[in-house]
C-alpha atoms as a PDB file:
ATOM      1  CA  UNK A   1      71.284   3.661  52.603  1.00  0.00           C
ATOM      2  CA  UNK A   2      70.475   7.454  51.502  1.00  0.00           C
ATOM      3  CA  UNK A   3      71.139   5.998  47.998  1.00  0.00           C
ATOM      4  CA  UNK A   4      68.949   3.261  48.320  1.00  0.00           C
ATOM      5  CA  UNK A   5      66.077   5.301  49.134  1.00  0.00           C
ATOM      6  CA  UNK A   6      66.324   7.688  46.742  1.00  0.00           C
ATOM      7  CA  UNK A   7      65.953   5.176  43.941  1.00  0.00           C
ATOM      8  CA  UNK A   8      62.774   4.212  45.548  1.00  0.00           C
ATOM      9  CA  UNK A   9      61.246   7.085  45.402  1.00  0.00           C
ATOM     10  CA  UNK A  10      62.078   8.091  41.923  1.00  0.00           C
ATOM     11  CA  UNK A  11      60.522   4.656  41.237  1.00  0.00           C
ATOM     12  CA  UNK A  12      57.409   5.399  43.337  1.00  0.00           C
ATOM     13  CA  UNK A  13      57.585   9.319  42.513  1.00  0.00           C
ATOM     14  CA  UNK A  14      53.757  10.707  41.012  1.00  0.00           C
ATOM     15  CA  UNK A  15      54.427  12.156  37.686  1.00  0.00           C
ATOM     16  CA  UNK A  16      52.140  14.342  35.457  1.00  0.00           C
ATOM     17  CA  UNK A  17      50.798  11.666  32.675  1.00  0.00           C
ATOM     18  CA  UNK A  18      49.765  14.075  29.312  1.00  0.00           C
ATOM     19  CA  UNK A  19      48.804  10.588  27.415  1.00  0.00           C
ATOM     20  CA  UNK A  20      46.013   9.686  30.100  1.00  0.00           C
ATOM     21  CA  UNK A  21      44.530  13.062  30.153  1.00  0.00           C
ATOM     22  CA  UNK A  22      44.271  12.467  26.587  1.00  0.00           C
ATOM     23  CA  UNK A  23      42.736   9.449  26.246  1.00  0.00           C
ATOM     24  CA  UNK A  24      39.676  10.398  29.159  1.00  0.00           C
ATOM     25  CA  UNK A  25      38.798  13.502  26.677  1.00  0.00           C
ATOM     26  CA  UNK A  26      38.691  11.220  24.211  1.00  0.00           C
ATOM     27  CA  UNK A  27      36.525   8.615  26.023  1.00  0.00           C
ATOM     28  CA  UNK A  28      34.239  11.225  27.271  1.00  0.00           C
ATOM     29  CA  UNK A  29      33.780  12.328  23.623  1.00  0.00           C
ATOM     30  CA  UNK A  30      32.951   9.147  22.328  1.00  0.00           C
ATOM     31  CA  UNK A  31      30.585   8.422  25.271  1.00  0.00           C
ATOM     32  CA  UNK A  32      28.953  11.484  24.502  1.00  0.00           C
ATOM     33  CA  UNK A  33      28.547  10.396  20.815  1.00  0.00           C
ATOM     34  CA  UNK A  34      27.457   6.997  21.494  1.00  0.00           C
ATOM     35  CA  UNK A  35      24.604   8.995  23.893  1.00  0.00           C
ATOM     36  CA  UNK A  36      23.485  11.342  20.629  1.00  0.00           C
ATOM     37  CA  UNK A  37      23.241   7.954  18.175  1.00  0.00           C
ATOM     38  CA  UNK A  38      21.258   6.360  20.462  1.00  0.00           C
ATOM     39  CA  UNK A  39      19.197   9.065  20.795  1.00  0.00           C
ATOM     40  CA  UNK A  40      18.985   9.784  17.032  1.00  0.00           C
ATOM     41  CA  UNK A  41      17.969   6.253  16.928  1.00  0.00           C
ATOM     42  CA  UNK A  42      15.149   6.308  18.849  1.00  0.00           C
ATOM     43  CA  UNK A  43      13.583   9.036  17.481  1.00  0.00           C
ATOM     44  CA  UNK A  44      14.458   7.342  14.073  1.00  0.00           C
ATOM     45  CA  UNK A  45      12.563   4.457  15.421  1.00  0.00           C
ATOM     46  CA  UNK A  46      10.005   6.085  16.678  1.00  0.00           C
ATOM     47  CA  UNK A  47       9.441   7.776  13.253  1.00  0.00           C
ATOM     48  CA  UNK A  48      10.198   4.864  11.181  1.00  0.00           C
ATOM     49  CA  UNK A  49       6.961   3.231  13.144  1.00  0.00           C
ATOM     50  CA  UNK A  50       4.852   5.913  13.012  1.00  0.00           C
ATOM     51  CA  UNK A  51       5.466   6.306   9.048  1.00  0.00           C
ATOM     52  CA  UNK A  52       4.749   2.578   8.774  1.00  0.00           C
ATOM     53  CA  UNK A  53       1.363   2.779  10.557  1.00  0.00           C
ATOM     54  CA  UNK A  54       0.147   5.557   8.625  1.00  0.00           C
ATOM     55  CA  UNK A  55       1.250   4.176   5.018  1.00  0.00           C
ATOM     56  CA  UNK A  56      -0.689   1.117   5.819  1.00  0.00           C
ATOM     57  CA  UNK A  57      -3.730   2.953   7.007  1.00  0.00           C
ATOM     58  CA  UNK A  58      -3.619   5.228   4.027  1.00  0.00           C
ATOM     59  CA  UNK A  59      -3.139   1.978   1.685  1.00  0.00           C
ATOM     60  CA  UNK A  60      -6.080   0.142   3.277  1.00  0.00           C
ATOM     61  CA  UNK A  61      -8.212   3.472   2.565  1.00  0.00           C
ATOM     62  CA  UNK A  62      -6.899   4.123  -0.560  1.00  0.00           C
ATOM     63  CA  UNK A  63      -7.702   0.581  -1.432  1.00  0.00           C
ATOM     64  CA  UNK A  64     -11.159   0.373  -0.120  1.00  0.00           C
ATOM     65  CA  UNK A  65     -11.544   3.664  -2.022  1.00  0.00           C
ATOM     66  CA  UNK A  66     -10.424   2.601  -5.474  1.00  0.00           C
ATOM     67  CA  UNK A  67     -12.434  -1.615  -5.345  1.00  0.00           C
ATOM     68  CA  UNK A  68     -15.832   0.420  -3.463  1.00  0.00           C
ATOM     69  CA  UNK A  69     -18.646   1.242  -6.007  1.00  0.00           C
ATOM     70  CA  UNK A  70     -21.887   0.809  -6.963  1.00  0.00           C
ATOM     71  CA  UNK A  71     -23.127  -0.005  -9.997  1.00  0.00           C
ATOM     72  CA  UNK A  72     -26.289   1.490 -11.904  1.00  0.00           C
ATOM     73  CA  UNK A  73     -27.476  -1.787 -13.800  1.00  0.00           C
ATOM     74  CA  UNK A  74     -30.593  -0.405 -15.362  1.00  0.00           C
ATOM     75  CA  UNK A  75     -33.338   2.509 -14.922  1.00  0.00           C
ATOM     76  CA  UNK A  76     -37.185   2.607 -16.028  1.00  0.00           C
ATOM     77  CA  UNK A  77     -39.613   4.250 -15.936  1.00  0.00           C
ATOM     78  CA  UNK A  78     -43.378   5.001 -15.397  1.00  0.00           C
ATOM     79  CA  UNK A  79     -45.932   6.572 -17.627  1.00  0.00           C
ATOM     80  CA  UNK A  80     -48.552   8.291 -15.816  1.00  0.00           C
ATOM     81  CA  UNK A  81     -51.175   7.738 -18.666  1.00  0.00           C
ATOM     82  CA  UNK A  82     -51.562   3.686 -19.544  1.00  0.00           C
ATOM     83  CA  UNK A  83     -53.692   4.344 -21.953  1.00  0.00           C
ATOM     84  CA  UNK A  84     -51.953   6.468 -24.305  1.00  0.00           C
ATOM     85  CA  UNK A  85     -48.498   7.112 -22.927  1.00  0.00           C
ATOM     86  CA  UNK A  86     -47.591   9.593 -25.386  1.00  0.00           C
ATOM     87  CA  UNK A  87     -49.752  11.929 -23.947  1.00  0.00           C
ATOM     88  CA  UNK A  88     -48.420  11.287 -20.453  1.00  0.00           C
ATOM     89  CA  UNK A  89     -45.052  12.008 -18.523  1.00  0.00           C
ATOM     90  CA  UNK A  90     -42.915   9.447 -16.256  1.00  0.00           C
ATOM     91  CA  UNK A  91     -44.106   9.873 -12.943  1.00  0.00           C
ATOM     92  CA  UNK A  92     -41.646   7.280 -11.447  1.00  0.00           C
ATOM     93  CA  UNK A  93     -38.310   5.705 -11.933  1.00  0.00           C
ATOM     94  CA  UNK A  94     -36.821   2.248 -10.797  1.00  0.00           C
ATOM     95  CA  UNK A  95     -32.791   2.735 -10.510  1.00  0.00           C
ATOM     96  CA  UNK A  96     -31.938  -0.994  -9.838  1.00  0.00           C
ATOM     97  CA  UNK A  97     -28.175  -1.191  -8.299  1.00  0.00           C
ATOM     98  CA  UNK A  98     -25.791  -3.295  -7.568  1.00  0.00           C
ATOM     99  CA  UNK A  99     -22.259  -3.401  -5.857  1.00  0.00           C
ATOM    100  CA  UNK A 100     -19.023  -3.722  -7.871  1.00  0.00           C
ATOM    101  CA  UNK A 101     -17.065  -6.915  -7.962  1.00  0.00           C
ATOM    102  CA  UNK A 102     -14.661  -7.015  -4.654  1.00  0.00           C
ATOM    103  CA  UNK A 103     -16.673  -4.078  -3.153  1.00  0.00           C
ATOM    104  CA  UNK A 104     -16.812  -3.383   0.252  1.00  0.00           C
ATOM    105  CA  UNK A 105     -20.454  -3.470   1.518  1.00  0.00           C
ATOM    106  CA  UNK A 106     -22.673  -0.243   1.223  1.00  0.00           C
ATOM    107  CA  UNK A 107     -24.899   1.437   3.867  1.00  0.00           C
ATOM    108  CA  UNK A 108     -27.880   2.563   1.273  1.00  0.00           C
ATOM    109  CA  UNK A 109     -28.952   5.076   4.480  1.00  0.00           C
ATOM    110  CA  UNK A 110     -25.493   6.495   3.635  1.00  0.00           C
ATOM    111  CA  UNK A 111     -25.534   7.357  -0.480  1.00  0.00           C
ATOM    112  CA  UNK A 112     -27.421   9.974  -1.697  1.00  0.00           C
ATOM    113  CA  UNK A 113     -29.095   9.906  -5.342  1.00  0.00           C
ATOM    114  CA  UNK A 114     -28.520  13.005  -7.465  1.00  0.00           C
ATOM    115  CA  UNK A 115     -29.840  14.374 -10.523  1.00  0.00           C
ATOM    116  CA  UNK A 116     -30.319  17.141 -12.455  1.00  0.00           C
ATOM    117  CA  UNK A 117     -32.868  17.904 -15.133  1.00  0.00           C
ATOM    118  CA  UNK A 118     -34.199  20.817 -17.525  1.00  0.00           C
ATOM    119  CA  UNK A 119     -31.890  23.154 -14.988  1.00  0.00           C
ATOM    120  CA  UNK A 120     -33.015  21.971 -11.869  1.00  0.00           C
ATOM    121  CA  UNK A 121     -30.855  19.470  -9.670  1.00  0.00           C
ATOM    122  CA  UNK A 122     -32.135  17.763  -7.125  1.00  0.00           C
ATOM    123  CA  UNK A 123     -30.534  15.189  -4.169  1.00  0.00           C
ATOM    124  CA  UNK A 124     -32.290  12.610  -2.693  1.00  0.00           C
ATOM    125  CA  UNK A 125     -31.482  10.377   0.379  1.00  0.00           C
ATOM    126  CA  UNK A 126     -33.338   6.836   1.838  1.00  0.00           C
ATOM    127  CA  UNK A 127     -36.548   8.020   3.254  1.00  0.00           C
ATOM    128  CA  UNK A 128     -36.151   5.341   6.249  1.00  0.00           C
ATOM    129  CA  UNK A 129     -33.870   7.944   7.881  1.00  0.00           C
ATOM    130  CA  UNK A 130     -36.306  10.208   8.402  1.00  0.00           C
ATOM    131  CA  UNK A 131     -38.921   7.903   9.762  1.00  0.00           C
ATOM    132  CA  UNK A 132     -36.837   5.419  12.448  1.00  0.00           C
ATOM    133  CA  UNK A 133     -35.870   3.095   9.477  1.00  0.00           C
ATOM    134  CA  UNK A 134     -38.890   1.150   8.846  1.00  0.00           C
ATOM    135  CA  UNK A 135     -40.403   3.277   6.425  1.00  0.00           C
ATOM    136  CA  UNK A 136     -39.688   2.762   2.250  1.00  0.00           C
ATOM    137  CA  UNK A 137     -38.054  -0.205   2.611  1.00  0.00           C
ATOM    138  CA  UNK A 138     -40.007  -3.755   1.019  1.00  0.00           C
ATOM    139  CA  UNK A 139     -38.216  -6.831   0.433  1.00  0.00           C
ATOM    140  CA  UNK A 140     -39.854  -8.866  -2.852  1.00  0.00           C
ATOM    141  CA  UNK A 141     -36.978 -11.407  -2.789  1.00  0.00           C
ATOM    142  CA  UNK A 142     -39.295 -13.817  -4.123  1.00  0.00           C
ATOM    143  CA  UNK A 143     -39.742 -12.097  -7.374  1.00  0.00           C
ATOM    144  CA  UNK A 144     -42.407  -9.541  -8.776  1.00  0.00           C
ATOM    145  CA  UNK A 145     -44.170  -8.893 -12.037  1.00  0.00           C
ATOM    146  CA  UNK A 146     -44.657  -5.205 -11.401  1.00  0.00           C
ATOM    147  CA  UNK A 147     -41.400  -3.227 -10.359  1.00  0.00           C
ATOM    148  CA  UNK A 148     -43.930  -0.431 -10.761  1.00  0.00           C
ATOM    149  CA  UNK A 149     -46.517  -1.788  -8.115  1.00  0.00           C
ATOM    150  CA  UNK A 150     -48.188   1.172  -6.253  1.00  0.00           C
ATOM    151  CA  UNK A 151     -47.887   0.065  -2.771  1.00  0.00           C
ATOM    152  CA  UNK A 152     -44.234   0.153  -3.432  1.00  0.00           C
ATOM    153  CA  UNK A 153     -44.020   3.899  -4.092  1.00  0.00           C
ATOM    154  CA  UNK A 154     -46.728   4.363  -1.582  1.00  0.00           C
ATOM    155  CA  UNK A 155     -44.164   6.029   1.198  1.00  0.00           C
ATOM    156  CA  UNK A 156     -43.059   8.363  -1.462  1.00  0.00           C
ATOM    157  CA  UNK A 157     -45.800  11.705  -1.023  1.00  0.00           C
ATOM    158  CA  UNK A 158     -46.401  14.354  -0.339  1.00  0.00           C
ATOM    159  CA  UNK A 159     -42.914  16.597   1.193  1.00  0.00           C
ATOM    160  CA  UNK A 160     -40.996  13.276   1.820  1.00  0.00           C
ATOM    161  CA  UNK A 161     -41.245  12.891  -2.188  1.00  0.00           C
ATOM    162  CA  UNK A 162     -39.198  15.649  -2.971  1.00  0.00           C
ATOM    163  CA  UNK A 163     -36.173  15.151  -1.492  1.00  0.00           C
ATOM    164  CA  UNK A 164     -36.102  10.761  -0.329  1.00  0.00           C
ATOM    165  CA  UNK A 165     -36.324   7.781  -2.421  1.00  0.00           C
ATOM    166  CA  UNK A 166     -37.211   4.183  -1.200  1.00  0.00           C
ATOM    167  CA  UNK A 167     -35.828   0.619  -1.177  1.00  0.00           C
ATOM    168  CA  UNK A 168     -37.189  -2.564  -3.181  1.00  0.00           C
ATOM    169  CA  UNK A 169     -35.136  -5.200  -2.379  1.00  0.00           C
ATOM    170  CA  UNK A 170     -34.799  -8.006  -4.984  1.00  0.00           C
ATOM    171  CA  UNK A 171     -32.654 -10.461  -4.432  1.00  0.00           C
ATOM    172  CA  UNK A 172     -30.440 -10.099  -0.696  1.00  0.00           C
ATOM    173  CA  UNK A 173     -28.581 -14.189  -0.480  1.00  0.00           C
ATOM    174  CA  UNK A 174     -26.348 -12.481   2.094  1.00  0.00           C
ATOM    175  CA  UNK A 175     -29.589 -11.506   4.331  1.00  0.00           C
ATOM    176  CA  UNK A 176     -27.784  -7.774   4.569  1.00  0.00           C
ATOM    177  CA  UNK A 177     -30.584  -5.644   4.025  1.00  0.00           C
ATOM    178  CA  UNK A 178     -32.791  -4.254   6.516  1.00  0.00           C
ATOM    179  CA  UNK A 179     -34.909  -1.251   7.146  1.00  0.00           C
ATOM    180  CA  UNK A 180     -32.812   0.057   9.472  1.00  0.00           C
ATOM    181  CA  UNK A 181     -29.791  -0.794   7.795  1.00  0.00           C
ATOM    182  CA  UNK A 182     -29.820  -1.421   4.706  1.00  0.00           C
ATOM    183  CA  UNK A 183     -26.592  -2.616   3.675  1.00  0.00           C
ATOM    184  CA  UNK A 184     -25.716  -4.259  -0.030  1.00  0.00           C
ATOM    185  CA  UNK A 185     -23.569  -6.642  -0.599  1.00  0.00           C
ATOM    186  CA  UNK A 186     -21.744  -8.319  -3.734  1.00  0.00           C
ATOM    187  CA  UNK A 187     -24.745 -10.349  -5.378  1.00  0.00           C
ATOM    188  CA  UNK A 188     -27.642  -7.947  -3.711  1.00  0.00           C
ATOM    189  CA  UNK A 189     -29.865  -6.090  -6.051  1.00  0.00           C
ATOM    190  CA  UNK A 190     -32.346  -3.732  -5.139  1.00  0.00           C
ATOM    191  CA  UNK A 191     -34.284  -1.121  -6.906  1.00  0.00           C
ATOM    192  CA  UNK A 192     -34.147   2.872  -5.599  1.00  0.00           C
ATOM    193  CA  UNK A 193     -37.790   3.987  -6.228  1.00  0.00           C
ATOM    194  CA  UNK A 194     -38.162   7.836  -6.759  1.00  0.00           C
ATOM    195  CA  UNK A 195     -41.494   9.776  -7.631  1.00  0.00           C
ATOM    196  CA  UNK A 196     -40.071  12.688 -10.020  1.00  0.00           C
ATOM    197  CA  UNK A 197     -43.699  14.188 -10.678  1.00  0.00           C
ATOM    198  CA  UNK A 198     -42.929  15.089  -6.856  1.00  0.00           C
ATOM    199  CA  UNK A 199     -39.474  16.028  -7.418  1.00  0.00           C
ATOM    200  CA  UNK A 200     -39.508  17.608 -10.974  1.00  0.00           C
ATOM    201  CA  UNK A 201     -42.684  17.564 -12.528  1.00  0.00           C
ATOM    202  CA  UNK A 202     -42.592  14.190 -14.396  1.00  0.00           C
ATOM    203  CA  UNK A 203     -39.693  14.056 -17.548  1.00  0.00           C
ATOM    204  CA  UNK A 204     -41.653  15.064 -20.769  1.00  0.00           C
ATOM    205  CA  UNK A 205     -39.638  13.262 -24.062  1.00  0.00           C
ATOM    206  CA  UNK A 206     -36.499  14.361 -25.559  1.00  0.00           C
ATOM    207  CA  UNK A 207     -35.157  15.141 -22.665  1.00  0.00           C
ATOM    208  CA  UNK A 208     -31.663  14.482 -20.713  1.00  0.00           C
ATOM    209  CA  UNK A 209     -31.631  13.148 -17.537  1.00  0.00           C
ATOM    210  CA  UNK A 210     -27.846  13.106 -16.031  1.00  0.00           C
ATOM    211  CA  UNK A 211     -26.445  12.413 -12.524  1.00  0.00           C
ATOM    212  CA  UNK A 212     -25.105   9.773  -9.993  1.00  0.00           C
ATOM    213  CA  UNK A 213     -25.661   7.160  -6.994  1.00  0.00           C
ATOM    214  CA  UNK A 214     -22.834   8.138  -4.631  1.00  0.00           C
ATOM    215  CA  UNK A 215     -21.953   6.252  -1.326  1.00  0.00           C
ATOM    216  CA  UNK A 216     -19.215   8.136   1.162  1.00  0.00           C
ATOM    217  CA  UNK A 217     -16.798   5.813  -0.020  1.00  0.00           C
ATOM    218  CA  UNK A 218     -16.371   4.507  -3.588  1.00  0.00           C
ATOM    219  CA  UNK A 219     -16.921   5.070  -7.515  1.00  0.00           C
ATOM    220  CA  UNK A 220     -20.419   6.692  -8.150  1.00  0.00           C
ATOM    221  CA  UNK A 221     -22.836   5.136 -10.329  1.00  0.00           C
ATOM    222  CA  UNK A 222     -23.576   7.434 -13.114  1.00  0.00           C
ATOM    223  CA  UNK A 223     -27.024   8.056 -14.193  1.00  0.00           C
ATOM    224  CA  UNK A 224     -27.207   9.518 -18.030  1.00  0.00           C
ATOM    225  CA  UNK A 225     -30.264   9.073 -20.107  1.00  0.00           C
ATOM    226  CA  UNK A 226     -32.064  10.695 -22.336  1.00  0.00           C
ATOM    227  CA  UNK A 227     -35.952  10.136 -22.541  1.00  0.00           C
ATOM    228  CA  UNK A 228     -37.458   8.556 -26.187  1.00  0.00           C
ATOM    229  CA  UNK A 229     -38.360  11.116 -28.214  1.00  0.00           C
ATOM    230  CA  UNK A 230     -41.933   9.550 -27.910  1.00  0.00           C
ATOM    231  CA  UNK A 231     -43.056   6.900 -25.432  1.00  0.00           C
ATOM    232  CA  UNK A 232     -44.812   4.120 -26.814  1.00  0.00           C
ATOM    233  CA  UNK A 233     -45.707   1.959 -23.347  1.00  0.00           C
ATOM    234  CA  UNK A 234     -46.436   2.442 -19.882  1.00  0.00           C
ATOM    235  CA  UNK A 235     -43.216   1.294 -19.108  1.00  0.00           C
ATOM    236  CA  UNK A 236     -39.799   2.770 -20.349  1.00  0.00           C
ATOM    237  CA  UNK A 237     -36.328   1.609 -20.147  1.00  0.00           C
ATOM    238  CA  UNK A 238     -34.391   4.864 -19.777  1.00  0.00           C
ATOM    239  CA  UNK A 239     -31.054   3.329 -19.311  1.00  0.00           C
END
């Protein structure tokens, strides 16, 4: 009988087990590192998202940036004496503008006209800013025979002259341009009418005229002329 139970409890006797000490270490460990990856993941994620949103944000702008522009099409100018224009100086200039193909639209209250001449440089914006939106701004979508007409330069005296120009509108199919906002759109043309007696004196001949049509967003449109060395008519194409 005393035999018989000691072989039951060796059978049923606790020993010390090395092997399963071992193996919860290791399963601790590699609970641990399972924790860290997904952890490192997350953030990875997280990153990997927040890359993604930017890059397309910065391609859309970069995009926008590179198809956005506006076009100078063609300048003229005014003589101030009809009668014998080589005695006289250009009083105004017509910048008629356009948009470049696949454009984005343009806020003309937003671009500012530059240019510099004999030394001095001068920036103009739309004069409708300064006076609630309504003012420098016609619409002759119907066609004109005088770019040059008086009543359209009309806003531009006195201390508004020197530093605004104003909007002729000549041909708007999208129905985009407004006093208040005047935005252009692929297939608008309008004119930017500036009085540079006001801002520089008139241009005298011979002499170069350089400078650009920038909007916040986009290529420029360059301005670069040089006036006939003697001026033949009342009206001048400059470039």
């Amino acid at each position: 009988m005393n035999k018989l139970l000691r072989k039951v409890r060796k059978v049923f006797s606790l020993k010390a087990d090395n092997k399963a000490e071992t193996g919860i270490g290791t399963l601790i460990v590699f609970i641990a590192m399972v924790l860290v990856a997904a952890v490192a993941a997350t953030v990875l994620i997280h990153t990997a998202g927040t890359l993604q949103q930017k890059a397309t944000s910065t391609g859309s702008q970069t995009t926008q940036q590179v198809s956005t522009g506006i076009q100078v099409l063609s300048i003229q100018g005014l003589d101030s004496n009809a009668t014998y224009p080589t005695y006289g100086n250009i009083k105004w200039i017509a910048i008629d503008i356009g948009v470049s193909a696949g454009s984005s639209s343009i806020n003309l209250g937003n671009i500012t006209v530059s240019m510099t001449y004999r030394g001095v440089s001068a920036s103009l914006t739309y004069i409708g800013n300064a006076n609630g939106g309504s003012y420098g701004f016609t619409s002759v979508t119907g066609g004109t025979d005088n770019i040059f007409n008086a009543t359209y330069f009309s806003t531009l005296t006195g201390s508004y002259a020197k530093t605004h120009f104003a909007i002729l509108v000549l041909r708007d199919p999208t129905n985009s341009l407004s006093p208040q906002y005047p935005v252009i759109s692929y297939e608008d043309q309008v004119a930017l009418l500036i009085n540079v007696t006001a801002v520089f004196g008139g241009f005298t001949q011979g002499q170069q005229v350089v400078g650009q049509v920038q909007a916040p967003v986009g290529s420029p449109g360059v301005i670069q002329f040089t006036t006939p060395e003697s001026f033949v008519s009342d009206v001048i194409q400059l470039q």
